[in-house]
C-alpha atoms as a PDB file:
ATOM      1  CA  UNK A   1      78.301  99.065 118.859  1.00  0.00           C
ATOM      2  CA  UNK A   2      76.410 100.390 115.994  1.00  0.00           C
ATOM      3  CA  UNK A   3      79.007 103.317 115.462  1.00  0.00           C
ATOM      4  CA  UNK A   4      81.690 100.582 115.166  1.00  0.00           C
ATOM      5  CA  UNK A   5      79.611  98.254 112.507  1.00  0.00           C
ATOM      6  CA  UNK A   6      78.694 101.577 110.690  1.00  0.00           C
ATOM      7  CA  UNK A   7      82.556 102.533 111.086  1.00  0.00           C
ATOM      8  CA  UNK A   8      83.515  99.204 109.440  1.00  0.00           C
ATOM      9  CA  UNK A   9      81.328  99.500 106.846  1.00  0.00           C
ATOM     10  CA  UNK A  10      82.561 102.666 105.855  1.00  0.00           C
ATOM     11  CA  UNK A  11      85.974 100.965 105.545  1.00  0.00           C
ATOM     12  CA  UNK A  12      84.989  98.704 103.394  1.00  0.00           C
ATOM     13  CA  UNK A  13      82.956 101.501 101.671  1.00  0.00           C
ATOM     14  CA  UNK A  14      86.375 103.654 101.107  1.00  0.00           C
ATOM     15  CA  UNK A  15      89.349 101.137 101.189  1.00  0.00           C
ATOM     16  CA  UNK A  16      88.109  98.446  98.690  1.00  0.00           C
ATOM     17  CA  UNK A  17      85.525  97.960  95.753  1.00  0.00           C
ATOM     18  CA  UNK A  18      83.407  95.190  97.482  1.00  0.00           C
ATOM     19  CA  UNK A  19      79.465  96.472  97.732  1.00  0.00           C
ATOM     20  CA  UNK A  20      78.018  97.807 100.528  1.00  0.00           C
ATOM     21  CA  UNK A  21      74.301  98.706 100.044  1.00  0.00           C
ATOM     22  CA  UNK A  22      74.076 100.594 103.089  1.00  0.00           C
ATOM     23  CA  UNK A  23      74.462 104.255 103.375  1.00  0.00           C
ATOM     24  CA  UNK A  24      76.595 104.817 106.412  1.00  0.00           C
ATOM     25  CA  UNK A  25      76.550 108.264 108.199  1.00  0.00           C
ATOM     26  CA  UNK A  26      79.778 110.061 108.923  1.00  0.00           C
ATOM     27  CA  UNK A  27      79.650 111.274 112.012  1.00  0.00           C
ATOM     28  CA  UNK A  28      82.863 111.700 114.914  1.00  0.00           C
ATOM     29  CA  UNK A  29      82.200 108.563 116.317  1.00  0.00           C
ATOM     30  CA  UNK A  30      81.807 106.200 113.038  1.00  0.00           C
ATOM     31  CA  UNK A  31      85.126 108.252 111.499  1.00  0.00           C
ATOM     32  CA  UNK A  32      87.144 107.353 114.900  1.00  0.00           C
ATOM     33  CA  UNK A  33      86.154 103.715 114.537  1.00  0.00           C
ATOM     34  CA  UNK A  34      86.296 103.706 110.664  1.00  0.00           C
ATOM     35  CA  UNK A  35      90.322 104.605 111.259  1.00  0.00           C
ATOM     36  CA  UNK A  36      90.425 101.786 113.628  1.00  0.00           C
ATOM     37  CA  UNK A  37      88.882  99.026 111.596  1.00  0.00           C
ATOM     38  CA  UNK A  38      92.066 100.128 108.588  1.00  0.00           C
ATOM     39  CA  UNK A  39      94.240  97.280 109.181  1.00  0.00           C
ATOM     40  CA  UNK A  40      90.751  94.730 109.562  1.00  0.00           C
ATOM     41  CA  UNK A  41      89.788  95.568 106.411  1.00  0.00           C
ATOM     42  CA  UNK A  42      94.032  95.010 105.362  1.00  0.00           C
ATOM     43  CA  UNK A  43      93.039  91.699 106.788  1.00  0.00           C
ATOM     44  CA  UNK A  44      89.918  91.081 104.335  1.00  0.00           C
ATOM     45  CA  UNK A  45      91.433  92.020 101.495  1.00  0.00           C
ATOM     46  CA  UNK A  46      94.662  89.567 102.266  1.00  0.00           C
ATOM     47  CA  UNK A  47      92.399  86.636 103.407  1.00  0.00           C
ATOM     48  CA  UNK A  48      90.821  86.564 100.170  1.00  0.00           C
ATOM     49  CA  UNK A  49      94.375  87.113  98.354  1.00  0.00           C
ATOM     50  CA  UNK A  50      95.014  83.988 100.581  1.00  0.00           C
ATOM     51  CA  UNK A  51      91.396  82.134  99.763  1.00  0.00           C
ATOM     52  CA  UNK A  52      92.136  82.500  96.184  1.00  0.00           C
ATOM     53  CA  UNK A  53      96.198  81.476  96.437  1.00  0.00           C
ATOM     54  CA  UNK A  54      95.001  77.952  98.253  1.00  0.00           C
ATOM     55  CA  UNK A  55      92.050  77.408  95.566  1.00  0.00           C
ATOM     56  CA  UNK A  56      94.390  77.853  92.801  1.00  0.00           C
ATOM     57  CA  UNK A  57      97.796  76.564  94.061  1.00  0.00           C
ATOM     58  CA  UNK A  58      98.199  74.019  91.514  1.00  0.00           C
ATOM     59  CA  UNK A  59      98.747  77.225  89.181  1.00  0.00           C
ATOM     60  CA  UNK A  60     102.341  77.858  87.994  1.00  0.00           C
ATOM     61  CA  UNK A  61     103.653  80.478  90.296  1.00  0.00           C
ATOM     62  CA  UNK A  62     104.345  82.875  87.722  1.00  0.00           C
ATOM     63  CA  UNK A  63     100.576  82.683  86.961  1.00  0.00           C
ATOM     64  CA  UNK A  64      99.417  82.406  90.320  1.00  0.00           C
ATOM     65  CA  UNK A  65     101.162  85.449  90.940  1.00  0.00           C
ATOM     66  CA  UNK A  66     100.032  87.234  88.069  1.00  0.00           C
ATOM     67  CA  UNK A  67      96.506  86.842  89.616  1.00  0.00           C
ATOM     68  CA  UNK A  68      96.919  87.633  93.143  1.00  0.00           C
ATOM     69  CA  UNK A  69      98.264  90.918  91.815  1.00  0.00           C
ATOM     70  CA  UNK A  70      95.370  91.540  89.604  1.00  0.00           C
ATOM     71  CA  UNK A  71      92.630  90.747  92.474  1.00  0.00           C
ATOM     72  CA  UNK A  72      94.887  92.720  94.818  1.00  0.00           C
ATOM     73  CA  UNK A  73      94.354  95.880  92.265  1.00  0.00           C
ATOM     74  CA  UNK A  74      91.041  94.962  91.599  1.00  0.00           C
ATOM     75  CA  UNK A  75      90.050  94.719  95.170  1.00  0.00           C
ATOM     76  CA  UNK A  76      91.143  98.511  96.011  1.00  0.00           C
ATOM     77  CA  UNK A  77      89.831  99.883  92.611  1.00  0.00           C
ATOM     78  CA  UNK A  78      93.787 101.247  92.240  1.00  0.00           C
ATOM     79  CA  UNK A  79      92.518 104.241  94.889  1.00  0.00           C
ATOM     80  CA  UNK A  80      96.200 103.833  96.352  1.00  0.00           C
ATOM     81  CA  UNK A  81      97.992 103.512  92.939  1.00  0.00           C
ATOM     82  CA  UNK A  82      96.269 106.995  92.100  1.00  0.00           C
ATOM     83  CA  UNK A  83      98.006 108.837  95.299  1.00  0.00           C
ATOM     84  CA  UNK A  84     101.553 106.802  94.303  1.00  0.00           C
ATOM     85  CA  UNK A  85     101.269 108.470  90.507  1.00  0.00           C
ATOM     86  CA  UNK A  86     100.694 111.974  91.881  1.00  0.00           C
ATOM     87  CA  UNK A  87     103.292 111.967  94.616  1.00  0.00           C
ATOM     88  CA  UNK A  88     106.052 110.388  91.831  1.00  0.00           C
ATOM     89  CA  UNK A  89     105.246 113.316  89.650  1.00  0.00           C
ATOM     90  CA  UNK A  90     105.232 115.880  92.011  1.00  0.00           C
ATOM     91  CA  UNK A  91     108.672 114.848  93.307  1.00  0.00           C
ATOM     92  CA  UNK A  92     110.374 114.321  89.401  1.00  0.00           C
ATOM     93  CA  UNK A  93     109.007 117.670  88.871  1.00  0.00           C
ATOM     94  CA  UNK A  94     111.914 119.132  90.771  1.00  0.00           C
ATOM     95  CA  UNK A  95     109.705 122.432  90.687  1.00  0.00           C
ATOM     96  CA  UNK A  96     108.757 124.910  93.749  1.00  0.00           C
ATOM     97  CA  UNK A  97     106.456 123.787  96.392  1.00  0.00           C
ATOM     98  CA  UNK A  98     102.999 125.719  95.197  1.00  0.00           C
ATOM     99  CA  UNK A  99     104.063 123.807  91.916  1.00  0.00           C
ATOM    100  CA  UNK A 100     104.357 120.375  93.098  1.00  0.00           C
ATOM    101  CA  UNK A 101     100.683 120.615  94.953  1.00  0.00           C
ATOM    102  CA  UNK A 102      99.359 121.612  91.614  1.00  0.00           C
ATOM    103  CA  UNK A 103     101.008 118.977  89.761  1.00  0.00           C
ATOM    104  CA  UNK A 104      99.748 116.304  92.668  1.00  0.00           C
ATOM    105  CA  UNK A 105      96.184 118.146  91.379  1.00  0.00           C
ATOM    106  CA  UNK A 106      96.179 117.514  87.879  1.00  0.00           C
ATOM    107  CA  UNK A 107      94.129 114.544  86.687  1.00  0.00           C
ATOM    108  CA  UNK A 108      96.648 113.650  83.921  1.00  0.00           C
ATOM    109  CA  UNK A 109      99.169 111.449  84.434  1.00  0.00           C
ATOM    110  CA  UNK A 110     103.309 112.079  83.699  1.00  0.00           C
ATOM    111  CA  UNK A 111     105.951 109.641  83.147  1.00  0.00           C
ATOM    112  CA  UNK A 112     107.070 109.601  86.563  1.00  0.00           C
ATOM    113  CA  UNK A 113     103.950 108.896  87.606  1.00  0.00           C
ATOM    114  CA  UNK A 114     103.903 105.864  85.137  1.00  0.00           C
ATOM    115  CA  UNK A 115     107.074 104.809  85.568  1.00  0.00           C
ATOM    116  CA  UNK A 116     106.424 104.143  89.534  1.00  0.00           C
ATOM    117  CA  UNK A 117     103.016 102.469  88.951  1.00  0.00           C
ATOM    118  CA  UNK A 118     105.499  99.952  86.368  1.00  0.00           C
ATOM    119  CA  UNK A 119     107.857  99.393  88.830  1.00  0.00           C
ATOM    120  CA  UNK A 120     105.738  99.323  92.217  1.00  0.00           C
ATOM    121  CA  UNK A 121     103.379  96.623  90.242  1.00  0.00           C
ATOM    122  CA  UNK A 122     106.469  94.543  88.514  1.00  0.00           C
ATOM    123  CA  UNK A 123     108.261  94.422  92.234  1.00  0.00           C
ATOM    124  CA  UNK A 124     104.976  93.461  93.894  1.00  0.00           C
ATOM    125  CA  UNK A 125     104.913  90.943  91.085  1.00  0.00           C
ATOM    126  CA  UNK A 126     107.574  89.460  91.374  1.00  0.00           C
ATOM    127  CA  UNK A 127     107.707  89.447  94.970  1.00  0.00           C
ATOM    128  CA  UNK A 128     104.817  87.584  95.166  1.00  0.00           C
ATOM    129  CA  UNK A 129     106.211  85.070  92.974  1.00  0.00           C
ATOM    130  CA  UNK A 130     109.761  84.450  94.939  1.00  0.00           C
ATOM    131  CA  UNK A 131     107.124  84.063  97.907  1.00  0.00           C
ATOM    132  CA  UNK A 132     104.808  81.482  96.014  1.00  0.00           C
ATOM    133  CA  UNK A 133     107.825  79.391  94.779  1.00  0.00           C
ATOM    134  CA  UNK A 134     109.588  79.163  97.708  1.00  0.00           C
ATOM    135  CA  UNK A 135     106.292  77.966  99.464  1.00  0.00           C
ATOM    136  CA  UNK A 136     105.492  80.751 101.615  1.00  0.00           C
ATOM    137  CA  UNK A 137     102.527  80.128 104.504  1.00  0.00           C
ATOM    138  CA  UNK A 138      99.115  82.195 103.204  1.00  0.00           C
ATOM    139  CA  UNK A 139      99.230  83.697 106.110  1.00  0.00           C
ATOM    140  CA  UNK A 140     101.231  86.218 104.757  1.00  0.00           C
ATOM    141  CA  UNK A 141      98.977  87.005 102.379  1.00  0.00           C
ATOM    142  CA  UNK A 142      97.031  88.174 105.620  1.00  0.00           C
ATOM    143  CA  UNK A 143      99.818  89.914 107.390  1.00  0.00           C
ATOM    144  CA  UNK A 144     101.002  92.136 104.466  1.00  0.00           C
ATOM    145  CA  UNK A 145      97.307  94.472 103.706  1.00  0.00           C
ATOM    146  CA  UNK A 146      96.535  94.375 107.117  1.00  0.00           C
ATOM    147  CA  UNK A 147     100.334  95.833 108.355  1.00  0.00           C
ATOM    148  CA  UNK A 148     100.427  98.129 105.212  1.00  0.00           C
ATOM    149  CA  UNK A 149      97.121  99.546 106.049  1.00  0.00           C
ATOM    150  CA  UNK A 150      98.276 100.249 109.936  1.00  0.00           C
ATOM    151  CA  UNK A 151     100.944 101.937 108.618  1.00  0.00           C
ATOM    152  CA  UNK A 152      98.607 104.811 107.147  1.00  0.00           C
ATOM    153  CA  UNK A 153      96.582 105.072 110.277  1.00  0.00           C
ATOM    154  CA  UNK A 154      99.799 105.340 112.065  1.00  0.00           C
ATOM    155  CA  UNK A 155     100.987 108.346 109.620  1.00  0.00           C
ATOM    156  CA  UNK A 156      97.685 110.277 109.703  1.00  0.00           C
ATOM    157  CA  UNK A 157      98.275 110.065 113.877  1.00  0.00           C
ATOM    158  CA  UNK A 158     101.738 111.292 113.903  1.00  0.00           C
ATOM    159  CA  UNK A 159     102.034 113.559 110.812  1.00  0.00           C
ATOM    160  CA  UNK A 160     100.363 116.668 110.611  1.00  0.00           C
ATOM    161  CA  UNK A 161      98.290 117.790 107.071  1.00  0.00           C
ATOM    162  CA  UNK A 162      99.671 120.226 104.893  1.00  0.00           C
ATOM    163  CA  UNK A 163      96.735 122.000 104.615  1.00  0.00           C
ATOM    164  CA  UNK A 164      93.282 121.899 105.913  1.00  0.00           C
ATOM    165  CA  UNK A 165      91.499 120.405 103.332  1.00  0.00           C
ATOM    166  CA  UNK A 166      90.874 116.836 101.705  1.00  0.00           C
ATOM    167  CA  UNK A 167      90.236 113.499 103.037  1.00  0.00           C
ATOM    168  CA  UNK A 168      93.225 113.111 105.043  1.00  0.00           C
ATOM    169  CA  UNK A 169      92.136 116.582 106.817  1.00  0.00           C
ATOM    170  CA  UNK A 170      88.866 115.044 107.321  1.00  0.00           C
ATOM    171  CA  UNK A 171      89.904 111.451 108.968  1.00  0.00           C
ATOM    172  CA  UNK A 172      92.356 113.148 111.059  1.00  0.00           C
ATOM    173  CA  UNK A 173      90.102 116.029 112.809  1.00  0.00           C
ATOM    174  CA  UNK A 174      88.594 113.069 115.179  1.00  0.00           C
ATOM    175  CA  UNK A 175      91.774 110.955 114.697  1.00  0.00           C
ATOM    176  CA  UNK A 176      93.590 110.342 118.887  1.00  0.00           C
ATOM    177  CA  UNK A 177      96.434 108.598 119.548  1.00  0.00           C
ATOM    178  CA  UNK A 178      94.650 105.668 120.953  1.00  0.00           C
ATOM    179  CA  UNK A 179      92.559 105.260 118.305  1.00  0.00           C
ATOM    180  CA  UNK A 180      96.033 104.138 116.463  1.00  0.00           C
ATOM    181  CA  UNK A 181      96.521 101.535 119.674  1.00  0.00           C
ATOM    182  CA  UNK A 182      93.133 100.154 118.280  1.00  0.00           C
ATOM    183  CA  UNK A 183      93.806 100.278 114.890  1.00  0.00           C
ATOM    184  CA  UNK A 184      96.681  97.685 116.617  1.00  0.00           C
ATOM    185  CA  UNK A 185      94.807  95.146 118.421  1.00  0.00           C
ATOM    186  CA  UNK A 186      93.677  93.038 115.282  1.00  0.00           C
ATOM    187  CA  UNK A 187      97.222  92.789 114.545  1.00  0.00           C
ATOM    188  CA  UNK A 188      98.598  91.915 117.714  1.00  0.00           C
ATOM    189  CA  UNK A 189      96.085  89.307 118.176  1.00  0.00           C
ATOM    190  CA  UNK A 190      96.915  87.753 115.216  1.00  0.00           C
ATOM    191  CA  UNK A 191     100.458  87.920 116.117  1.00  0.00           C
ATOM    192  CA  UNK A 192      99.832  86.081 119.395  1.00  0.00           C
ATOM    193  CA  UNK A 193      97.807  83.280 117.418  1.00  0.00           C
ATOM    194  CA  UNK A 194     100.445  82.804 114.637  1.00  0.00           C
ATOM    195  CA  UNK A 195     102.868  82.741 117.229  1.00  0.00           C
ATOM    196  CA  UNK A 196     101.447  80.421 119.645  1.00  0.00           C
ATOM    197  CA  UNK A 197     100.690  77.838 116.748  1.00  0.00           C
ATOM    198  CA  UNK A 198     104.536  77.925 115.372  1.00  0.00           C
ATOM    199  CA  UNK A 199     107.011  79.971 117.953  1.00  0.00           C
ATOM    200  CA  UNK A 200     109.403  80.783 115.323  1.00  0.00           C
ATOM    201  CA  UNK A 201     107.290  83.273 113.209  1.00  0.00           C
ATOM    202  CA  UNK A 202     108.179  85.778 116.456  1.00  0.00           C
ATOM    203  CA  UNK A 203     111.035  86.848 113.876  1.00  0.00           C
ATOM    204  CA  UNK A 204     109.090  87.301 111.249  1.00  0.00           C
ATOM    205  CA  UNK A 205     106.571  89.941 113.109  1.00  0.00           C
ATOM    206  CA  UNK A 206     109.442  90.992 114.511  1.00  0.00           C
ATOM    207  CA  UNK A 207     111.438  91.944 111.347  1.00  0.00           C
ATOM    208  CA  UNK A 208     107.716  92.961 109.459  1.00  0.00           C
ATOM    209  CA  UNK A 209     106.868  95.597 112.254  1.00  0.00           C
ATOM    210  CA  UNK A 210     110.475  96.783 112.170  1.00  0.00           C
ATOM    211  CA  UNK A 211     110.881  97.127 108.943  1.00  0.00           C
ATOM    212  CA  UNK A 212     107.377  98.660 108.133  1.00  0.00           C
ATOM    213  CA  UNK A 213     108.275 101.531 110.944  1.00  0.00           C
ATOM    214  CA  UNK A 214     111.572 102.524 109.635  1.00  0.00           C
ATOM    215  CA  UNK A 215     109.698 102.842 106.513  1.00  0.00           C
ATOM    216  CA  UNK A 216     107.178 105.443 107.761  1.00  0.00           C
ATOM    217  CA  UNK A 217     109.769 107.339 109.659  1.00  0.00           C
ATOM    218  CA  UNK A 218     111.743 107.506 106.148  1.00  0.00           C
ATOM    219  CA  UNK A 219     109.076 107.891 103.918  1.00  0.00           C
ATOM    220  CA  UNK A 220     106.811 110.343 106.386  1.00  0.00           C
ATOM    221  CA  UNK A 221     110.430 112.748 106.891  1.00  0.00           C
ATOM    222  CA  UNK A 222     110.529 113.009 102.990  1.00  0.00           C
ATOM    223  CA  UNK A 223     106.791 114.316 102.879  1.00  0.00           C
ATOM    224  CA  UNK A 224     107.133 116.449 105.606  1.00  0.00           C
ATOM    225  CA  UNK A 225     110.830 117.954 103.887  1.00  0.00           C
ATOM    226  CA  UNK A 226     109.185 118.137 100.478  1.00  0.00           C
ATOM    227  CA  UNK A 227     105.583 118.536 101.231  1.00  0.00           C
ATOM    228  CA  UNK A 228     105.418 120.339 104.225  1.00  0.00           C
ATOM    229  CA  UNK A 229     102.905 118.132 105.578  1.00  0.00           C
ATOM    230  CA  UNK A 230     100.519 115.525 104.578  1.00  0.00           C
ATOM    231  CA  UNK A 231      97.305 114.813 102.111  1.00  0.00           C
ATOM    232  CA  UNK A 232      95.313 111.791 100.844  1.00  0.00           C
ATOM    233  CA  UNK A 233      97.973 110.805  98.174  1.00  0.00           C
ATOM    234  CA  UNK A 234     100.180 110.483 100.715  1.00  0.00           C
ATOM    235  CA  UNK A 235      98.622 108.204 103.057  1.00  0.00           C
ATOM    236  CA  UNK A 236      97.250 106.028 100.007  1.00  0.00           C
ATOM    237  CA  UNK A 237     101.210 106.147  98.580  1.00  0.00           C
ATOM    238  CA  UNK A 238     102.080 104.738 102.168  1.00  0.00           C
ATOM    239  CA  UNK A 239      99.540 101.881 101.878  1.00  0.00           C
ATOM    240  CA  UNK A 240     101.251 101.231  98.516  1.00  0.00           C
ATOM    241  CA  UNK A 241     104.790 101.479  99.495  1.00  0.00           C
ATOM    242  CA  UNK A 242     104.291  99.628 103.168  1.00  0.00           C
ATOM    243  CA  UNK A 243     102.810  96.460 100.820  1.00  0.00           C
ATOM    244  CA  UNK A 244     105.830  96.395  98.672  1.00  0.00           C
ATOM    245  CA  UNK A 245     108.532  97.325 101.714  1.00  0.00           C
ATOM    246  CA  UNK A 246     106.631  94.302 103.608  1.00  0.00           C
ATOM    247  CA  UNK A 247     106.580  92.041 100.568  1.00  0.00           C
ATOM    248  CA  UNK A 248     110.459  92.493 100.671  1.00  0.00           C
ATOM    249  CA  UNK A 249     110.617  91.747 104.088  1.00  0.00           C
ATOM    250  CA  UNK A 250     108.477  88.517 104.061  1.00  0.00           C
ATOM    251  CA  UNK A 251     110.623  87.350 101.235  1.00  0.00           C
ATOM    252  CA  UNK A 252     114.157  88.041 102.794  1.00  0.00           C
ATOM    253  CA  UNK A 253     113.099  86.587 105.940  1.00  0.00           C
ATOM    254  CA  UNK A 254     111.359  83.420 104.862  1.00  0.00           C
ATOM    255  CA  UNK A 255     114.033  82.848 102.241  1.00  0.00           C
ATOM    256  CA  UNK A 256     116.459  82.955 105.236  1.00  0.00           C
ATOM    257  CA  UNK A 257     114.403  80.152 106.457  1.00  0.00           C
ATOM    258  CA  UNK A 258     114.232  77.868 104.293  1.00  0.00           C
ATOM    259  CA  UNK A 259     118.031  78.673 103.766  1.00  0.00           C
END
C-alpha cells in the first residue's frame, strides 16, 4: 500500500500545482500506480472546480464561469496547455517530420500555438457557461477532469512513443494493459453511484465515454499519421482536448434534457 500512496502522491506531484512536501521515489511499482491514480487526481481537481461552483453560485454565470476556468488553469499550472501550443505549431508548420519535432522543441511560442490556447480556453469558457446557466448538476464538474485524464492513460497504453525518450517514454516502460482497467475503476464506481441515485444519467456516461473514445481513436490516428508515434505534448494535448470534447458532450446532452 505504500507504493500506491507514494504513486498518488506523485500524481498530484506531476498533474496539478497543489504542494506536496514529500519527496516520492520513482520506482516500477509507484510509476504503475501513479498511471492508475490519473483519472483520481481528474477527480480532485473537478471536486474542487465543483466546491468552488456551489460556494459561489449566486455569481452571474458569465463570472462564475470566468473563475472556474481560471482555477481550472491554475490548478494544472497550464502543464497541458504547454503540450496543446507545441502540437498546434508543429502541425501549422506544414514542414517535414524531423522539422515538426524540432518545432514541438522550441520554447517559443508561434501563432498557431496561440491561436489554439485562444480558442481551446474561449470554448472551455463558454462551455462552462451554457452548463452553469442551464443549471447543470456539479457533478459534472467531477466527471469531466477525471474522464479527460483516463483518456491519456488510455493513449499512453495503446499508442506506441515516437521515440525513446521523454516523459511519456518513461510512464509507459512499466505501463500494462490492466493498469489502464485500474486507471477505470474510480470512474466506474462513480458511474454506478450517480446512476443508482438518478437512473437517467446512464445516458449521460453513456454518451461521455462514447464520445471521449471516438475522440482518442481520432485524435491518437492523427499523431500516429503525422507524428509517427507519441510524446508528452501529446498526451497533455489529449487531457486538454478530452476536457473540451467532454464539455461539449455534457452540454449537448443535458441541454437535450432540459429540452
Amino acid at each position: 500500500m505504500r507504493a500506491a500512496g507514494y504513486g498518488l502522491l506523485l500524481t498530484i506531484q506531476f498533474l496539478t500545482r497543489l504542494p506536496v512536501p514529500i519527496e516520492c521515489p520513482w520506482n516500477r511499482e509507484t510509476s504503475r500506480w501513479a498511471l492508475r491514480c490519473y483519472p483520481l487526481v481528474g477527480a480532485l481537481i473537478g471536486a474542487l472546480l465543483a466546491g468552488v461552483a456551489l460556494l459561489l453560485q449566486g455569481l452571474p454565470a458569465p463570472l462564475l464561469a470566468l473563475v472556474l476556468l481560471s482555477l481550472w488553469v491554475a490548478l494544472t499550472g497550464g502543464l497541458h496547455l504547454d503540450g496543446l501550443m507545441d502540437i498546434a505549431d508543429a502541425l501549422g508548420s506544414n514542414t517535414p517530420l524531423e522539422r515538426r519535432w524540432a518545432i514541438m522543441k522550441d520554447p517559443q511560442v508561434g501563432s498557431f500555438g496561440m491561436l489554439s490556447l485562444v480558442f481551446l480556453l474561449a470554448w472551455k469558457g463558454m462551455l462552462l457557461w451554457a452548463l452553469l446557466d442551464s443549471g447543470m448538476p456539479l457533478w459534472l464538474l467531477v466527471v469531466v477532469p477525471a474522464l479527460g485524464r483516463f483518456g491519456a492513460v488510455a493513449l499512453l497504453g495503446v499508442a506506441p512513443c515516437a521515440r525513446r525518450e521523454g516523459l511519456a517514454w518513461a510512464w509507459q516502460q512499466h505501463l500494462r494493459h490492466r493498469d489502464v482497467g485500474f486507471a477505470a475503476l474510480p470512474l466506474v464506481l462513480m458511474a454506478l453511484w450517480s446512476i443508482g441515485v438518478s437512473p437517467g444519467l446512464l445516458w449521460g456516461w453513456l454518451w461521455m465515454v462514447a464520445g471521449l473514445l471516438i475522440f482518442l481513436v481520432g485524435y491518437g490516428g492523427l499523431m500516429m499519421r503525422t507524428f509517427k508515434g507519441i510524446n508528452g505534448d501529446m498526451v497533455g494535448a489529449a487531457i486538454e482536448g478530452g476536457e473540451l470534447c467532454l464539455l461539449l458532450i455534457a452540454w449537448s446532452w443535458w441541454w437535450s434534457v432540459m429540452g
